[in-house]
C-alpha atoms as a PDB file:
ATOM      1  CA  UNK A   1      32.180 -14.598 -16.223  1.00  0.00           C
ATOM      2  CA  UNK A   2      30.457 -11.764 -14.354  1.00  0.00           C
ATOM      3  CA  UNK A   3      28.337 -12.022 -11.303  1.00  0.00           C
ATOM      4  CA  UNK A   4      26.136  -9.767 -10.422  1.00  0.00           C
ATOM      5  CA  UNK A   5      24.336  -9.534  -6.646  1.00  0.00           C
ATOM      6  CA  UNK A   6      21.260  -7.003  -6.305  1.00  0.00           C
ATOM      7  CA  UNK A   7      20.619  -5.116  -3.281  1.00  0.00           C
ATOM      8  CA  UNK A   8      18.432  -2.438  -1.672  1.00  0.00           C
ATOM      9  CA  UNK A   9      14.772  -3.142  -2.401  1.00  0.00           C
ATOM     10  CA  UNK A  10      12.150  -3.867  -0.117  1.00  0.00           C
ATOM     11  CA  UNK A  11       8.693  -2.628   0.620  1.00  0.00           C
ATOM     12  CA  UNK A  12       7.706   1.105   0.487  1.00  0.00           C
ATOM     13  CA  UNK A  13       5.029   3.573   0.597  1.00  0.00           C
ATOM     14  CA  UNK A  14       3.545   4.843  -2.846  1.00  0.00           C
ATOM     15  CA  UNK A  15       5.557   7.812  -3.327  1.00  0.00           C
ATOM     16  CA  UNK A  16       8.534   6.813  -1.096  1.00  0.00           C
ATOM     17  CA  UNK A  17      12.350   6.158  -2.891  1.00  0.00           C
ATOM     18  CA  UNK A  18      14.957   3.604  -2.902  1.00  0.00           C
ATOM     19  CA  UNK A  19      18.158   3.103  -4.239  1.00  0.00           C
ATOM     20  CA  UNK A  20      18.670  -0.592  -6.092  1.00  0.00           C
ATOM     21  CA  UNK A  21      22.568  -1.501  -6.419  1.00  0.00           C
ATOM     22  CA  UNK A  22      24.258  -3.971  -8.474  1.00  0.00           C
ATOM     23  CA  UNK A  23      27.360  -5.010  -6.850  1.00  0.00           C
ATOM     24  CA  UNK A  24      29.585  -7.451  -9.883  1.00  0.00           C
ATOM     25  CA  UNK A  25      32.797  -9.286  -9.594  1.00  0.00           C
ATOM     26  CA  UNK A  26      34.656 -11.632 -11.163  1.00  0.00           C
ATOM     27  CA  UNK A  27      35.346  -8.821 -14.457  1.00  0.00           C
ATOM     28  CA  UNK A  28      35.849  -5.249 -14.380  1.00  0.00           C
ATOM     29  CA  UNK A  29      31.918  -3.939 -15.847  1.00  0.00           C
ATOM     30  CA  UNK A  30      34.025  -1.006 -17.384  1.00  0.00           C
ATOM     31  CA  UNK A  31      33.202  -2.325 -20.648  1.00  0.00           C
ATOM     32  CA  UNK A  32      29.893  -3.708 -20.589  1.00  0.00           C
ATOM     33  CA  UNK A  33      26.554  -1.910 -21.007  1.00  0.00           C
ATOM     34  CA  UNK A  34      24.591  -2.190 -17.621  1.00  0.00           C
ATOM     35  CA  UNK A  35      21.071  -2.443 -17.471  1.00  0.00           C
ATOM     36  CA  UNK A  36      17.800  -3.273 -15.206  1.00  0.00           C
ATOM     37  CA  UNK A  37      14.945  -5.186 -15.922  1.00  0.00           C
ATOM     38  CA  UNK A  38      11.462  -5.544 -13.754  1.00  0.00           C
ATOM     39  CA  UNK A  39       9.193  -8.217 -13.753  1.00  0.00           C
ATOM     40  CA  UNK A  40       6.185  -8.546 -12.266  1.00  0.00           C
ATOM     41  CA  UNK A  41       3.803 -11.335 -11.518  1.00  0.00           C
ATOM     42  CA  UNK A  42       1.940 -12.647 -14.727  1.00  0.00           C
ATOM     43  CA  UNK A  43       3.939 -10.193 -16.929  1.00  0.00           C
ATOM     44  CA  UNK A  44       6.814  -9.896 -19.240  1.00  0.00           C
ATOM     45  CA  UNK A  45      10.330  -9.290 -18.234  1.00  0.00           C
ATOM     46  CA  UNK A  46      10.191  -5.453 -18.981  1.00  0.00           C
ATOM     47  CA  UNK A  47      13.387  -3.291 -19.862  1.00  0.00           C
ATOM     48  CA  UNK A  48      13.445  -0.150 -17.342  1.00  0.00           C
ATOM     49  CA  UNK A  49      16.819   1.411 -17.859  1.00  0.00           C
ATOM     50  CA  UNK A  50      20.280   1.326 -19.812  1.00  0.00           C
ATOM     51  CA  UNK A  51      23.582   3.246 -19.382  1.00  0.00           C
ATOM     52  CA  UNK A  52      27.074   3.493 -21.820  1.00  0.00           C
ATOM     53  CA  UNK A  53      30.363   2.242 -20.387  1.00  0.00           C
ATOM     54  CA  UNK A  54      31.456   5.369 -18.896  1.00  0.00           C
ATOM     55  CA  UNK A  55      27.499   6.586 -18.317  1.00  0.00           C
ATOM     56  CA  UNK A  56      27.628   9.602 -20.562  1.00  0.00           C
ATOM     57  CA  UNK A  57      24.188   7.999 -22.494  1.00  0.00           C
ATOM     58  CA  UNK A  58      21.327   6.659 -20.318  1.00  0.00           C
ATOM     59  CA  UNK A  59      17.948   5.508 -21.208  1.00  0.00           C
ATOM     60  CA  UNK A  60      15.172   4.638 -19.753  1.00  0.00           C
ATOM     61  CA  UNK A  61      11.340   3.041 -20.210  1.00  0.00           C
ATOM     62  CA  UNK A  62       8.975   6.331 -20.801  1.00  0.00           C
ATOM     63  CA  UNK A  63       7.000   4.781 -17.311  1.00  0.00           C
ATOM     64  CA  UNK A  64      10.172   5.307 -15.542  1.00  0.00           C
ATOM     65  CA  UNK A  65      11.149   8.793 -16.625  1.00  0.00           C
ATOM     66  CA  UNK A  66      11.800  11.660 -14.563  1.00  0.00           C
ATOM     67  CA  UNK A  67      11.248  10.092 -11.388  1.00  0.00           C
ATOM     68  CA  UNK A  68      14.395   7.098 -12.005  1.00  0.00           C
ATOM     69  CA  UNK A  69      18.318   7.602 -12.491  1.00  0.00           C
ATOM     70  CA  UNK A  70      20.818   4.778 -13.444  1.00  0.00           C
ATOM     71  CA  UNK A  71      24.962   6.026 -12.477  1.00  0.00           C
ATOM     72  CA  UNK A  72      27.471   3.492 -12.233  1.00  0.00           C
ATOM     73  CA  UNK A  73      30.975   3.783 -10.624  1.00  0.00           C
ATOM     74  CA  UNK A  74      32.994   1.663 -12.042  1.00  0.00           C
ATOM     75  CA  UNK A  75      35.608   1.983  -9.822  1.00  0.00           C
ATOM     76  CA  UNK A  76      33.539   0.119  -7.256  1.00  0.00           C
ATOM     77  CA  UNK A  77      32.263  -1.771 -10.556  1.00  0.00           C
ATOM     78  CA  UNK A  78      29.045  -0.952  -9.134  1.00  0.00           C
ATOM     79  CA  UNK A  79      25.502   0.312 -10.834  1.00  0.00           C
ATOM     80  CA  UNK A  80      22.647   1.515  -9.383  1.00  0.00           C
ATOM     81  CA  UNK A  81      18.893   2.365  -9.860  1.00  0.00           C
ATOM     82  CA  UNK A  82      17.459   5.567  -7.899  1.00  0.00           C
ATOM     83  CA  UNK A  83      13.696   5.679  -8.329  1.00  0.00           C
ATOM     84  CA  UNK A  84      12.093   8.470  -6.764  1.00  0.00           C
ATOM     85  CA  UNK A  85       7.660   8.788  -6.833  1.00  0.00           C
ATOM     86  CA  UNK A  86       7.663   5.187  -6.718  1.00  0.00           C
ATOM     87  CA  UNK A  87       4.025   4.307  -7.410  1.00  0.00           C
ATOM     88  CA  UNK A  88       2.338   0.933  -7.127  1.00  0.00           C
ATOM     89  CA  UNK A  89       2.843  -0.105 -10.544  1.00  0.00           C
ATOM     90  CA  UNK A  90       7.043  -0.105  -9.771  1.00  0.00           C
ATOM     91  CA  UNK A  91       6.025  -3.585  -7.746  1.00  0.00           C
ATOM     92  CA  UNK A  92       8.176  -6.246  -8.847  1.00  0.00           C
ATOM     93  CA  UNK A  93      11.460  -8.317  -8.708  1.00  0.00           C
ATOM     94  CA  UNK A  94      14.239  -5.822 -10.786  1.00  0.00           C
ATOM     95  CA  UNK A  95      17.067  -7.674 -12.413  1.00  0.00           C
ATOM     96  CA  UNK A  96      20.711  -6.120 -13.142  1.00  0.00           C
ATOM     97  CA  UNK A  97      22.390  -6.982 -16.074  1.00  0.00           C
ATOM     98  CA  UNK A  98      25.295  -6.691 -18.323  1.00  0.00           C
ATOM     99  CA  UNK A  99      26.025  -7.087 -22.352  1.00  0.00           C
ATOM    100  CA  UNK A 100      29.300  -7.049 -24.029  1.00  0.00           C
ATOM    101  CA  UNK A 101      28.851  -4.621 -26.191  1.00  0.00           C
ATOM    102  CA  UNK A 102      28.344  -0.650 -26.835  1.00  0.00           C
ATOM    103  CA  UNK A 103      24.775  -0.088 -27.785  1.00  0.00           C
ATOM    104  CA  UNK A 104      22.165   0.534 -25.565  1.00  0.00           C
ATOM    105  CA  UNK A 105      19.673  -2.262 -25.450  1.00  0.00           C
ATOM    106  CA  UNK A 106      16.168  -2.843 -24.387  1.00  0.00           C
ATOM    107  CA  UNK A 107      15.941  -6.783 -24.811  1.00  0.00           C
ATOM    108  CA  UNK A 108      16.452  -9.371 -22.053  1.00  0.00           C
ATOM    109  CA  UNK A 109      17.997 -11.489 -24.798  1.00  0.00           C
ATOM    110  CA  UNK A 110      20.390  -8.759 -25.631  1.00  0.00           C
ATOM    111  CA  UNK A 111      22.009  -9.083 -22.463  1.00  0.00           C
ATOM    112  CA  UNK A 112      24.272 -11.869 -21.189  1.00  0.00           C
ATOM    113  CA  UNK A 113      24.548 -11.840 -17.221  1.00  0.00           C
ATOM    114  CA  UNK A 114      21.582 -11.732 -14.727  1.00  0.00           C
ATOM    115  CA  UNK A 115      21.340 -11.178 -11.237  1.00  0.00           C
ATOM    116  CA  UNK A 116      18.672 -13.187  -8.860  1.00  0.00           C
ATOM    117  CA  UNK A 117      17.094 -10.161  -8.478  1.00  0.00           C
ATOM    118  CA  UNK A 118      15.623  -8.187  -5.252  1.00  0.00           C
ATOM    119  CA  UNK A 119      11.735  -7.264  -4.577  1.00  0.00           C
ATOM    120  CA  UNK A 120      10.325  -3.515  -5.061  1.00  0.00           C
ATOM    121  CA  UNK A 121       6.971  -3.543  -3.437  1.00  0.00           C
ATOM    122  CA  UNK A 122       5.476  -0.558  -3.413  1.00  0.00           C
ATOM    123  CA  UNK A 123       2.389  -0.233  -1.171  1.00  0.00           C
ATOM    124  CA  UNK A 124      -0.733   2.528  -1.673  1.00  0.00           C
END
């Protein structure tokens, strides 16, 4: 199995950045699709971004794009989330997580390991 431990959020200013990793061990994430997910109080898990084994193909949530990157480095098998213009809407807990396969998914069920997660709060 694959864990996967979030880092890097916190609370920020509307308009402010951070930088979300995904730090997984136990298998090499070379060939697993990586996502993140957000979810917010009273709301549906929502997709926010996907990226290809080697992170040629990314997409993301229309909400999200522009202002939000997902890389990965799988030599550190590590993935992360830049979001840049964060507005107050961002607030939530965002999930990383993997699926063994090749396409590019936007369901939580499509995906097979979670993180716990780490709070974005992003003040006004």
């Amino acid at each position: 199995q694959v864990q996967l431990v979030e880092s890097g959020g916190g609370l920020v200013q509307a308009g402010g950045s951070l930088r979300l990793s995904c730090a997984a061990s136990g298998r090499t994430i070379s060939n697993y699709v990586m996502g993140w997910f957000r979810q917010a109080p009273g709301k549906e898990r929502e997709f926010v971004a996907a990226i290809s084994w080697k992170g040629g193909i990314t997409y993301y949530v229309d909400s999200v794009k522009g202002r939000t990157t997902i890389s990965r480095d799988n030599a550190k098998n590590t993935v992360y989330l830049q979001m840049n213009s964060l507005k107050p809407e961002d607030t939530a807990v965002y999930y990383c997580a993997a699926r063994g396969g090749v396409r590019l998914m936007t369901g939580a069920t499509d995906y097979d390991y979670w993180g716990q997660g780490t709070q974005v709060t992003v003040s006004s």
